[in-house]
N, C-alpha and C. Protein backbone atom coordinates (compact mmCIF):
# COMPACT_ATOMS: atom_id res chain seq x y z
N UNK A 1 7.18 -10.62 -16.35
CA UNK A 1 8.29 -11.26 -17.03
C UNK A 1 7.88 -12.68 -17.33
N UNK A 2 8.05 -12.60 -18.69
CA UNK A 2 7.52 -14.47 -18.86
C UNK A 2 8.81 -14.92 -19.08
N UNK A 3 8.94 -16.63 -18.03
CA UNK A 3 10.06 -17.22 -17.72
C UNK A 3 9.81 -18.65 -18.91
N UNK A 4 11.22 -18.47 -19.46
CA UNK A 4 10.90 -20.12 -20.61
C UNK A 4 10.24 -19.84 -21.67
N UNK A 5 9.27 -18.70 -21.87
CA UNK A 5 8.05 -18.71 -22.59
C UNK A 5 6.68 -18.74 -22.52
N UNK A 6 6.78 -18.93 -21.02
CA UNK A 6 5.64 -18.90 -20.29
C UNK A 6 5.13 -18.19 -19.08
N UNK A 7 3.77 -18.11 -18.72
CA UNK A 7 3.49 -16.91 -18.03
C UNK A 7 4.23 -16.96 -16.93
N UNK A 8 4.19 -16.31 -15.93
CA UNK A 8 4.86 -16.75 -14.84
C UNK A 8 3.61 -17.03 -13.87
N UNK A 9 4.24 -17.82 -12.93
CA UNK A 9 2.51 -18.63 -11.77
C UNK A 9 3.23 -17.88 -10.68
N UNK A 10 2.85 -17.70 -9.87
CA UNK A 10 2.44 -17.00 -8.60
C UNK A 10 1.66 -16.89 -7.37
N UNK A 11 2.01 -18.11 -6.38
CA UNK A 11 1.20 -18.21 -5.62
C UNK A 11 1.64 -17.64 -4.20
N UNK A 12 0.59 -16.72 -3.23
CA UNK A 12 0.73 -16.05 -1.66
C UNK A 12 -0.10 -17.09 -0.64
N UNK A 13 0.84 -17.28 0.39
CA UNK A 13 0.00 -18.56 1.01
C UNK A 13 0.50 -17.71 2.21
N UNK A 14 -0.98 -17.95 3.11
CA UNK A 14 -1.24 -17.48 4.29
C UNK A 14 -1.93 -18.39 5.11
N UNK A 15 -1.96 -19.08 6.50
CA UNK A 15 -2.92 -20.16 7.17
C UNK A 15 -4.03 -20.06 6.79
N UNK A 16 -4.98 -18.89 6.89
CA UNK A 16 -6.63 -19.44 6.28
C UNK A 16 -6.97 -18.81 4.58
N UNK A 17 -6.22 -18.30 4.32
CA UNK A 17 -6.90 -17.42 2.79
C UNK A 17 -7.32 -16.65 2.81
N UNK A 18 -7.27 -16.26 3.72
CA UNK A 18 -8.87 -15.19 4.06
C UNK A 18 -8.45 -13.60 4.58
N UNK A 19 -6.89 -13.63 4.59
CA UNK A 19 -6.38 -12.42 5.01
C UNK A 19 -5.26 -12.06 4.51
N UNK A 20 -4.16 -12.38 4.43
CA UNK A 20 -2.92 -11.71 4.22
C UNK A 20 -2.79 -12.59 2.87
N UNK A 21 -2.76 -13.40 2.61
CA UNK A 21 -2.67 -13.82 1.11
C UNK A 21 -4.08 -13.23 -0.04
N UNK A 22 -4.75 -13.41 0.83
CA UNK A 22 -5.85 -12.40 -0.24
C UNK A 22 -5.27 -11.40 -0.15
N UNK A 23 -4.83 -10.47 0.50
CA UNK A 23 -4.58 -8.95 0.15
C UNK A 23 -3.43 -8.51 -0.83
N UNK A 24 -2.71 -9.70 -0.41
CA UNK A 24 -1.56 -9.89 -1.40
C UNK A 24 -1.69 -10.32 -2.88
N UNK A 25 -2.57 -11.23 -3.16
CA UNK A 25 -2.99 -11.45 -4.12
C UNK A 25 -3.28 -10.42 -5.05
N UNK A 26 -4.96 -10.02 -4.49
CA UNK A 26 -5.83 -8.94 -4.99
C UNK A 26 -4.62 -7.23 -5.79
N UNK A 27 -3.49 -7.10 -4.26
CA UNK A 27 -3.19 -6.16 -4.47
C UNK A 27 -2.08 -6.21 -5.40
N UNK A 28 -1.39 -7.11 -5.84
CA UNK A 28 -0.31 -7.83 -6.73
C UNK A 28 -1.14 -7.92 -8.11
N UNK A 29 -2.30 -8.33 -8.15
CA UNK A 29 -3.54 -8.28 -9.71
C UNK A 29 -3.69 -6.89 -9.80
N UNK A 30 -3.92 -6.12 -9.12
CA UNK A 30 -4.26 -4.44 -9.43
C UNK A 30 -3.04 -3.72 -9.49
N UNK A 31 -2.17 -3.98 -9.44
CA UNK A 31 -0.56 -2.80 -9.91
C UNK A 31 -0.09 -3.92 -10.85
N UNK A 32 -0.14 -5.21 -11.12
CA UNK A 32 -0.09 -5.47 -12.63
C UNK A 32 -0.81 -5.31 -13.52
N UNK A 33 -2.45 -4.87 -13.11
CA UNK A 33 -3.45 -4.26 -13.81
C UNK A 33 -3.31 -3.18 -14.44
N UNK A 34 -2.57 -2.05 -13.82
CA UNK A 34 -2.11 -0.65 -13.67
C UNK A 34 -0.85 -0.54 -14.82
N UNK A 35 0.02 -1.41 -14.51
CA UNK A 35 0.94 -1.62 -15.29
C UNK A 35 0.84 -1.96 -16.91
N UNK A 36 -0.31 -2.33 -16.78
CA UNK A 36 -0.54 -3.74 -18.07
C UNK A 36 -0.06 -4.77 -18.05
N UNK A 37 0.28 -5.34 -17.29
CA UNK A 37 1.28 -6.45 -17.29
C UNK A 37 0.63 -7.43 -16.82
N UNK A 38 -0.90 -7.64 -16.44
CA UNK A 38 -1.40 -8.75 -16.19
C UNK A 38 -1.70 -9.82 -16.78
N UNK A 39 -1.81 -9.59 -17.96
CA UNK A 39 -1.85 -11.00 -18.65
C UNK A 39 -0.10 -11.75 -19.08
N UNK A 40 0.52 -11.41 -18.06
CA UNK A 40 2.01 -12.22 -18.37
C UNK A 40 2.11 -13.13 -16.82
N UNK A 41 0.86 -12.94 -15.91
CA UNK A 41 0.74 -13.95 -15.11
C UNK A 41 -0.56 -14.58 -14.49
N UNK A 42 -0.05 -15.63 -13.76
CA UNK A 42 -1.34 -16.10 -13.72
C UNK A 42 -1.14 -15.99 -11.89
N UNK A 43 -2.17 -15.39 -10.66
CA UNK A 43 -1.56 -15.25 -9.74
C UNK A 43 -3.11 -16.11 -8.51
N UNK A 44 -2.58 -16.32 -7.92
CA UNK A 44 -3.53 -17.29 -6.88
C UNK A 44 -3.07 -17.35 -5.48
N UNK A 45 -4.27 -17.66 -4.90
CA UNK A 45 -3.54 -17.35 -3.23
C UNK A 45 -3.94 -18.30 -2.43
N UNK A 46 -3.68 -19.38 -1.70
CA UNK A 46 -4.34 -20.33 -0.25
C UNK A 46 -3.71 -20.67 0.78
N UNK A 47 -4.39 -21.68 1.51
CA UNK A 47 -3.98 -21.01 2.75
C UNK A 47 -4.04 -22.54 3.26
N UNK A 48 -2.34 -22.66 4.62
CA UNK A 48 -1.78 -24.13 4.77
C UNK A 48 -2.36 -25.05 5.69
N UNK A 49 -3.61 -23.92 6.64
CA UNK A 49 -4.66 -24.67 7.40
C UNK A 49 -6.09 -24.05 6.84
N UNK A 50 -6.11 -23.83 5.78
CA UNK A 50 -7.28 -23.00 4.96
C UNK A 50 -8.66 -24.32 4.94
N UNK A 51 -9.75 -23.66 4.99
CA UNK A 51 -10.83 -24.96 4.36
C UNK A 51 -11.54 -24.36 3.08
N UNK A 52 -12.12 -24.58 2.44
CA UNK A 52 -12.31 -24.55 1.08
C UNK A 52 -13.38 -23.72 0.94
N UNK A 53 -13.70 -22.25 0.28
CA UNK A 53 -14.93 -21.26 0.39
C UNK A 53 -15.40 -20.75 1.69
N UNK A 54 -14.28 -20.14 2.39
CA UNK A 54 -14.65 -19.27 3.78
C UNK A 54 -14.42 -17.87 2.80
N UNK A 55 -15.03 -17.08 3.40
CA UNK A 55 -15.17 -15.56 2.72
C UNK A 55 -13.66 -15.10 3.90
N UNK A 56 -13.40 -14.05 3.12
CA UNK A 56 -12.73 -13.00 3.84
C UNK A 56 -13.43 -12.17 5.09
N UNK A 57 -12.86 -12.19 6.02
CA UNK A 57 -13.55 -10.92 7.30
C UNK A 57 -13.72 -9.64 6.66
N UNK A 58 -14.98 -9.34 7.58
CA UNK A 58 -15.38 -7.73 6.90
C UNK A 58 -14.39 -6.87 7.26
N UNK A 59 -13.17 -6.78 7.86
CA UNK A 59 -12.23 -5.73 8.44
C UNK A 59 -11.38 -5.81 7.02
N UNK A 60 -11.32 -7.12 6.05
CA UNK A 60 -9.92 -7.29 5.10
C UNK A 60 -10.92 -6.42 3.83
N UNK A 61 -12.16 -7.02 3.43
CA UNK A 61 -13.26 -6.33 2.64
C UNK A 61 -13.26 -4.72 2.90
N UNK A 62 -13.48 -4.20 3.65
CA UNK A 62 -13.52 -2.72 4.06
C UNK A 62 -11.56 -2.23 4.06
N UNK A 63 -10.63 -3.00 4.10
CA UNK A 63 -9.35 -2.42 4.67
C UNK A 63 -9.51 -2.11 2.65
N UNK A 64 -9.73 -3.53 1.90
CA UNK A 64 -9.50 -3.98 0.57
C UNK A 64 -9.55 -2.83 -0.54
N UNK A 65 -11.23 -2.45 0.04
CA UNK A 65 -12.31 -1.83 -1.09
C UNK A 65 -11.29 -0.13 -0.69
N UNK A 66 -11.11 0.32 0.30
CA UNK A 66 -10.35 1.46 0.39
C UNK A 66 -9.33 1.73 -0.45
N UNK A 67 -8.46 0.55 -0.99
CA UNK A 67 -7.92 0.62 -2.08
C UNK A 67 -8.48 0.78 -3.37
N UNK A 68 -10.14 0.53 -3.35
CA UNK A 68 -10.23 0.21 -4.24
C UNK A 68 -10.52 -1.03 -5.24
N UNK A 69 -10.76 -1.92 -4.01
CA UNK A 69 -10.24 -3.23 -4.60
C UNK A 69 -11.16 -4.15 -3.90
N UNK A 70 -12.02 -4.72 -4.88
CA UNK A 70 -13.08 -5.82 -4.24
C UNK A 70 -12.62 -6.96 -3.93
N UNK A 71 -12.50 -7.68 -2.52
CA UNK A 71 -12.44 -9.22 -2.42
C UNK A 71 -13.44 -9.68 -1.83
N UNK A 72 -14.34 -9.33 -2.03
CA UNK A 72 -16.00 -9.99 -1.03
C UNK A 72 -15.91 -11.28 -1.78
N UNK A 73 -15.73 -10.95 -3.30
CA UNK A 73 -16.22 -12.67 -3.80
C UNK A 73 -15.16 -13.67 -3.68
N UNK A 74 -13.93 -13.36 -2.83
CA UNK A 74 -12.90 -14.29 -2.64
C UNK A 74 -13.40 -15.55 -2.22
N UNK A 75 -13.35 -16.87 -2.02
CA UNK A 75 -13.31 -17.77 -1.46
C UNK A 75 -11.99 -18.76 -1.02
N UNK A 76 -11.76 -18.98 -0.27
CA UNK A 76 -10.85 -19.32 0.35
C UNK A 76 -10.36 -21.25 -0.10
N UNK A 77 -8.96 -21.23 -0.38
CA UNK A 77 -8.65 -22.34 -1.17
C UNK A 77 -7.19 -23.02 -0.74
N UNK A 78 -7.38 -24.58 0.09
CA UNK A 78 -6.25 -25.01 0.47
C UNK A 78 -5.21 -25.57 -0.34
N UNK A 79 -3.79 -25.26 0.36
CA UNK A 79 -2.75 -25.66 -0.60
C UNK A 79 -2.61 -26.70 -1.48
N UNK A 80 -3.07 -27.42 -0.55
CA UNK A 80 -3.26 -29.45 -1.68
C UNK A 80 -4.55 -28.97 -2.33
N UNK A 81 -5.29 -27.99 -2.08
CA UNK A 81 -5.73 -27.89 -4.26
C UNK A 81 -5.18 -27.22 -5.37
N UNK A 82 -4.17 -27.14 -5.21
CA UNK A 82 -3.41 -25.94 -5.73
C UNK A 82 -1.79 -27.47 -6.73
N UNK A 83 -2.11 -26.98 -7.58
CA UNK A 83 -1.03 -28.34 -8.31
C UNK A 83 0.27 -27.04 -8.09
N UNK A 84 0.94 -27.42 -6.92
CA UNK A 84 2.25 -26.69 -7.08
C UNK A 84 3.29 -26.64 -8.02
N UNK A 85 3.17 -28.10 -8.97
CA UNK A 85 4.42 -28.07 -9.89
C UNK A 85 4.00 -27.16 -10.84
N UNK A 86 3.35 -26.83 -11.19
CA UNK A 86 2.93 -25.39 -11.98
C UNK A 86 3.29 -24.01 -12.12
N UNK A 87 3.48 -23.97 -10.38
CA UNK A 87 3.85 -22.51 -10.01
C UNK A 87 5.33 -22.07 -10.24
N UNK A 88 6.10 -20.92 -10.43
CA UNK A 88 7.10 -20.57 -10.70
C UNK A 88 7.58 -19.95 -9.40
N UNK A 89 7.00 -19.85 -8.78
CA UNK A 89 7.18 -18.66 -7.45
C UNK A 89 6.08 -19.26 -6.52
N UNK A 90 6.38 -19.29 -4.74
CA UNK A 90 5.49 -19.24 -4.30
C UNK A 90 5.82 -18.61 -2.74
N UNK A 91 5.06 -17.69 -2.15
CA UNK A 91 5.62 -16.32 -1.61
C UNK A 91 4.35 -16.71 -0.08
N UNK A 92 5.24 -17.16 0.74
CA UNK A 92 4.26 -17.60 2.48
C UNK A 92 4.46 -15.88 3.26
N UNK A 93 3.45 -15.52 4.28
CA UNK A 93 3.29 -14.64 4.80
C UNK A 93 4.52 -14.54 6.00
N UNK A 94 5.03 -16.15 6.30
CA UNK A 94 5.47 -16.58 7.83
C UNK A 94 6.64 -17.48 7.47
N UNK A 95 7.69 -17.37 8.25
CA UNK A 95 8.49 -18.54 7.72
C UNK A 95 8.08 -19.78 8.36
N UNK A 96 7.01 -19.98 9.13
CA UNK A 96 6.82 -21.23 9.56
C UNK A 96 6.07 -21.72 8.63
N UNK A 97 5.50 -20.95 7.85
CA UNK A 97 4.35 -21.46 6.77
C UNK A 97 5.42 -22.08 5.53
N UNK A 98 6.81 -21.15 5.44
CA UNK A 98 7.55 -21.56 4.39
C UNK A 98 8.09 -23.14 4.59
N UNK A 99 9.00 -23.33 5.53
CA UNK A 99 9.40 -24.76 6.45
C UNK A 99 7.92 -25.71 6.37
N UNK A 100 6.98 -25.40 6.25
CA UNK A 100 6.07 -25.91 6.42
C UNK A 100 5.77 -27.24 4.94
N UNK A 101 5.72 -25.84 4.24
CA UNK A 101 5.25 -25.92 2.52
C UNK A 101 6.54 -26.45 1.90
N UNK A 102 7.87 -26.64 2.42
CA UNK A 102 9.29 -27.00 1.91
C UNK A 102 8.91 -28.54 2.52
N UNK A 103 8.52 -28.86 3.46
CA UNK A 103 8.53 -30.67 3.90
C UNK A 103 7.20 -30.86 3.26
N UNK A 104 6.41 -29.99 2.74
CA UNK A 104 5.29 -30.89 2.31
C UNK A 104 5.68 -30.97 0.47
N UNK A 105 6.08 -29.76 -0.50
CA UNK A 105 6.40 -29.89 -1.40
C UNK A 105 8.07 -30.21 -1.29
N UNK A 106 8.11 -31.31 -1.36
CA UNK A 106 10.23 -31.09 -1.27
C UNK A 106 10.56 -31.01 -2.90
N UNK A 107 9.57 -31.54 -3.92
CA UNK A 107 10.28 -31.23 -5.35
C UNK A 107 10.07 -29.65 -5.79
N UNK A 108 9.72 -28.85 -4.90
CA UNK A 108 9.70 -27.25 -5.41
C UNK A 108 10.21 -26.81 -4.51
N UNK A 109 10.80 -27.04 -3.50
CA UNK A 109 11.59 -26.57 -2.18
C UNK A 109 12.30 -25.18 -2.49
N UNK A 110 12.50 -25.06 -3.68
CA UNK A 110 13.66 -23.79 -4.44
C UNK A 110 12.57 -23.06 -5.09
N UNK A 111 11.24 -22.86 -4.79
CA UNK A 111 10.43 -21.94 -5.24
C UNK A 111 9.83 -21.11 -4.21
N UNK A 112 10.25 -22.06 -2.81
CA UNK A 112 9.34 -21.08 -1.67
C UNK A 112 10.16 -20.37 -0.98
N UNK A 113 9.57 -18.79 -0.80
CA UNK A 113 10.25 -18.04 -0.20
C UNK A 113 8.81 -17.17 0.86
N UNK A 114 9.30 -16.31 2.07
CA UNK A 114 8.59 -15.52 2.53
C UNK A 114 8.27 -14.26 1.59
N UNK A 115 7.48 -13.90 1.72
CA UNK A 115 7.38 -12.30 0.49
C UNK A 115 7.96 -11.75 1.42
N UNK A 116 8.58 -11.16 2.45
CA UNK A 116 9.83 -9.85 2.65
C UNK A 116 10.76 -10.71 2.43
N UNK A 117 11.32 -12.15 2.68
CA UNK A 117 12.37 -12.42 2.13
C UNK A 117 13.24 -12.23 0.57
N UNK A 118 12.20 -12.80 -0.12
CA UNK A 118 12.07 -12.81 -1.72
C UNK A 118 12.48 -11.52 -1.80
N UNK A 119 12.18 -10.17 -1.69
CA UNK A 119 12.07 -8.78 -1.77
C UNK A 119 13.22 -8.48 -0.95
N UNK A 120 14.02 -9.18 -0.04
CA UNK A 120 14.85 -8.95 0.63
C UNK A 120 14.26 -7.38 1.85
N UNK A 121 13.67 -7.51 2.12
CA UNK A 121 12.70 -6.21 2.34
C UNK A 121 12.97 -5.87 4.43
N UNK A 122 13.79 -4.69 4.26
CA UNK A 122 13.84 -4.32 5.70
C UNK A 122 12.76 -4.14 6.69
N UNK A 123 12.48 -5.11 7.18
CA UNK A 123 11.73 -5.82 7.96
C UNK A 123 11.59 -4.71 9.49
N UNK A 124 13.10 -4.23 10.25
CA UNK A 124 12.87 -3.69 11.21
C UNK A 124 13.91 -4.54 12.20
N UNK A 125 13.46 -4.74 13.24
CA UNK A 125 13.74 -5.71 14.28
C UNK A 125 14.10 -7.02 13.97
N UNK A 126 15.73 -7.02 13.59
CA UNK A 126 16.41 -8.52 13.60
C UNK A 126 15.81 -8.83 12.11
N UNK A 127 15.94 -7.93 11.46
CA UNK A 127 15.23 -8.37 10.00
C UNK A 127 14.24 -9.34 9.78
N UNK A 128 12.98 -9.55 11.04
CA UNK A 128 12.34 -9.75 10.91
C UNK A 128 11.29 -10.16 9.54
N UNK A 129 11.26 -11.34 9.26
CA UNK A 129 10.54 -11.96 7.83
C UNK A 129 9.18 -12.20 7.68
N UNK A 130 8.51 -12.23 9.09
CA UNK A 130 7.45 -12.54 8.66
C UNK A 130 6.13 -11.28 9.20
N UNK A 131 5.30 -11.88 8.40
CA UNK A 131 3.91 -10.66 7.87
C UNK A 131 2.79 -11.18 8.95
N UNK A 132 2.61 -10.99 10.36
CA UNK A 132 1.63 -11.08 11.39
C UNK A 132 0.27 -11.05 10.80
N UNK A 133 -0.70 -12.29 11.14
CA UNK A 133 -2.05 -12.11 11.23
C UNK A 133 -2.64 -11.16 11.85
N UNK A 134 -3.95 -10.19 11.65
CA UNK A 134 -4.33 -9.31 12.53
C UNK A 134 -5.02 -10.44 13.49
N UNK A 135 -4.57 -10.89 14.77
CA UNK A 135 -5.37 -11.98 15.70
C UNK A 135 -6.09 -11.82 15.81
N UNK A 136 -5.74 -10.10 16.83
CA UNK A 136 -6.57 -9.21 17.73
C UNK A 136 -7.99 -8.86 17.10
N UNK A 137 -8.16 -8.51 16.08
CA UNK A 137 -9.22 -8.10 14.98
C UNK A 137 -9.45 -6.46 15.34
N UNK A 138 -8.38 -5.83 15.41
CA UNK A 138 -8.46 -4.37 15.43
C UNK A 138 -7.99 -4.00 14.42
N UNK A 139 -8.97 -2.91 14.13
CA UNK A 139 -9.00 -2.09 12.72
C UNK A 139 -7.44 -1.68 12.26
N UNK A 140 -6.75 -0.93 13.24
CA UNK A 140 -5.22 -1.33 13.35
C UNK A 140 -4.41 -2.08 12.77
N UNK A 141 -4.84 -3.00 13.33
CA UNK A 141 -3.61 -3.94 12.95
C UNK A 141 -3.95 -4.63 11.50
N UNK A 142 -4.79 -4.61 10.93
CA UNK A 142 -5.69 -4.72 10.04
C UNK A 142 -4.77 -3.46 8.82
N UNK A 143 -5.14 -2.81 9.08
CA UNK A 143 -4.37 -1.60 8.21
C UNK A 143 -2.91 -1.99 8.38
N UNK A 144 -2.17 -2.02 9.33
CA UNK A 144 -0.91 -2.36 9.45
C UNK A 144 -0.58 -3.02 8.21
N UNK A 145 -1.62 -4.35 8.58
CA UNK A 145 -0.82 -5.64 7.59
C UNK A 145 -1.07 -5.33 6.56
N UNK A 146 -2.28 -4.80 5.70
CA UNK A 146 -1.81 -4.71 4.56
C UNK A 146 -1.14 -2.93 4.03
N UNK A 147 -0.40 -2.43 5.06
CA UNK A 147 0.36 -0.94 4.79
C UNK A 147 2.05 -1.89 4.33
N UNK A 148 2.16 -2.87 5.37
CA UNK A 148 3.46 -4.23 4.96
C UNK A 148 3.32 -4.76 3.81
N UNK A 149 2.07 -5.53 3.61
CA UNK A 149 1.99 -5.98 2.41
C UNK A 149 1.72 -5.17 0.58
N UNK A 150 1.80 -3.98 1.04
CA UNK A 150 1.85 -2.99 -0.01
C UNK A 150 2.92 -2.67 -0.50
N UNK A 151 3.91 -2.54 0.90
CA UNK A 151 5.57 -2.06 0.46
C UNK A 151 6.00 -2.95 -0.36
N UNK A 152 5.60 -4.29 0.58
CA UNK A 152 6.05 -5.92 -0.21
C UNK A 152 6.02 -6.07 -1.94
N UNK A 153 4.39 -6.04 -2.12
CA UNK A 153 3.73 -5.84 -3.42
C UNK A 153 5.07 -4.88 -4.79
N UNK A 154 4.66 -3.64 -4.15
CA UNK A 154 5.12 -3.06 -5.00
C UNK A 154 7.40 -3.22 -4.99
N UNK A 155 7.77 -3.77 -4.28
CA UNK A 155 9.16 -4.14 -4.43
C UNK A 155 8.99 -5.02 -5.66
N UNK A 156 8.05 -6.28 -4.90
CA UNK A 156 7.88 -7.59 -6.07
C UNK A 156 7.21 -7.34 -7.89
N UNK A 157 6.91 -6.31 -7.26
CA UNK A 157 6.52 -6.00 -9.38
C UNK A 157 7.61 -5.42 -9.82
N UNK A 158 8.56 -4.37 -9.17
CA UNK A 158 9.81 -4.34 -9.43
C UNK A 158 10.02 -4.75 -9.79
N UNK A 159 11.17 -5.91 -8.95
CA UNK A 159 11.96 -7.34 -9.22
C UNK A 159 11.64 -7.75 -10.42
N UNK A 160 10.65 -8.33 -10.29
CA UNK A 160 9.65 -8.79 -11.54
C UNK A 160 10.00 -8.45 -12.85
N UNK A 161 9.47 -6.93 -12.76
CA UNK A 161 10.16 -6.53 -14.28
C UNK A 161 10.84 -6.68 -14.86
């Protein structure tokens, strides 16, 4: 959906880049790929304690490519490089990441939301909002997060439409 006339921006922010906002990203570019609808946005992902060109873990690469979907050449990119007044939308894994990104951007404060919030998305337990890092680094939990961030995905191209 282009807003104003223009594409719509789209940014997934996760603490390092390197996991749950890449997957979100990647997997948000490939079902607007699918759709055709990718050239009506422009979509980007970083991260609020991120450092600048860390690769993704081989567990997110191997969870990724099972979809189908290459992020080996991701590099990892912090929020202050990212010109927020640009963005139309911008979608945190955690609500601490959201509170976070609301005192650091206060003139876009009305753009940040959690992605299950935004999606309004039944969470489970106490409607639970936010999208867990795999800590542990088990293959598990690894699949988990992005089996969450898939439901997420595909609500938000919904909406979208």
């Amino acid at each position: 959906m282009k807003v104003g006339g223009h594409m719509k921006r789209i940014m997934f922010v996760c603490s390092g880049n390197v996991c749950r906002s890449v997957m979100a990203e990647y997997l948000f570019k490939e079902v607007l790929k699918q759709r055709k609808i990718l050239d009506n946005y422009e979509v980007c992902s970083s991260g609020v304690f991120a450092y600048d060109g860390q690769t993704p873990p081989k567990e997110v690469i191997d969870a990724m490519a099972g979809q189908g979907i290459d992020v080996a050449g991701h590099r990892s990119k912090t929020t202050d490089s990212i010109d927020v007044n640009n963005l139309d939308l911008i979608l945190c894994m955690t609500s601490s990441q959201k509170l976070q990104l609301k005192r650091r951007y206060k003139e876009v404060q009305d753009k940040i939301y959690t992605l299950k919030e935004y999606i309004i998305y039944d969470g489970g337990i106490n409607g639970d909002i936010d999208i867990d890092s795999p800590e542990s680094g088990d293959w598990k939990e690894y699949l988990e997060c992005l089996r969450q961030i898939s439901i997420c995905i595909d609500k938000l191209v919904r909406l979208l439409e």
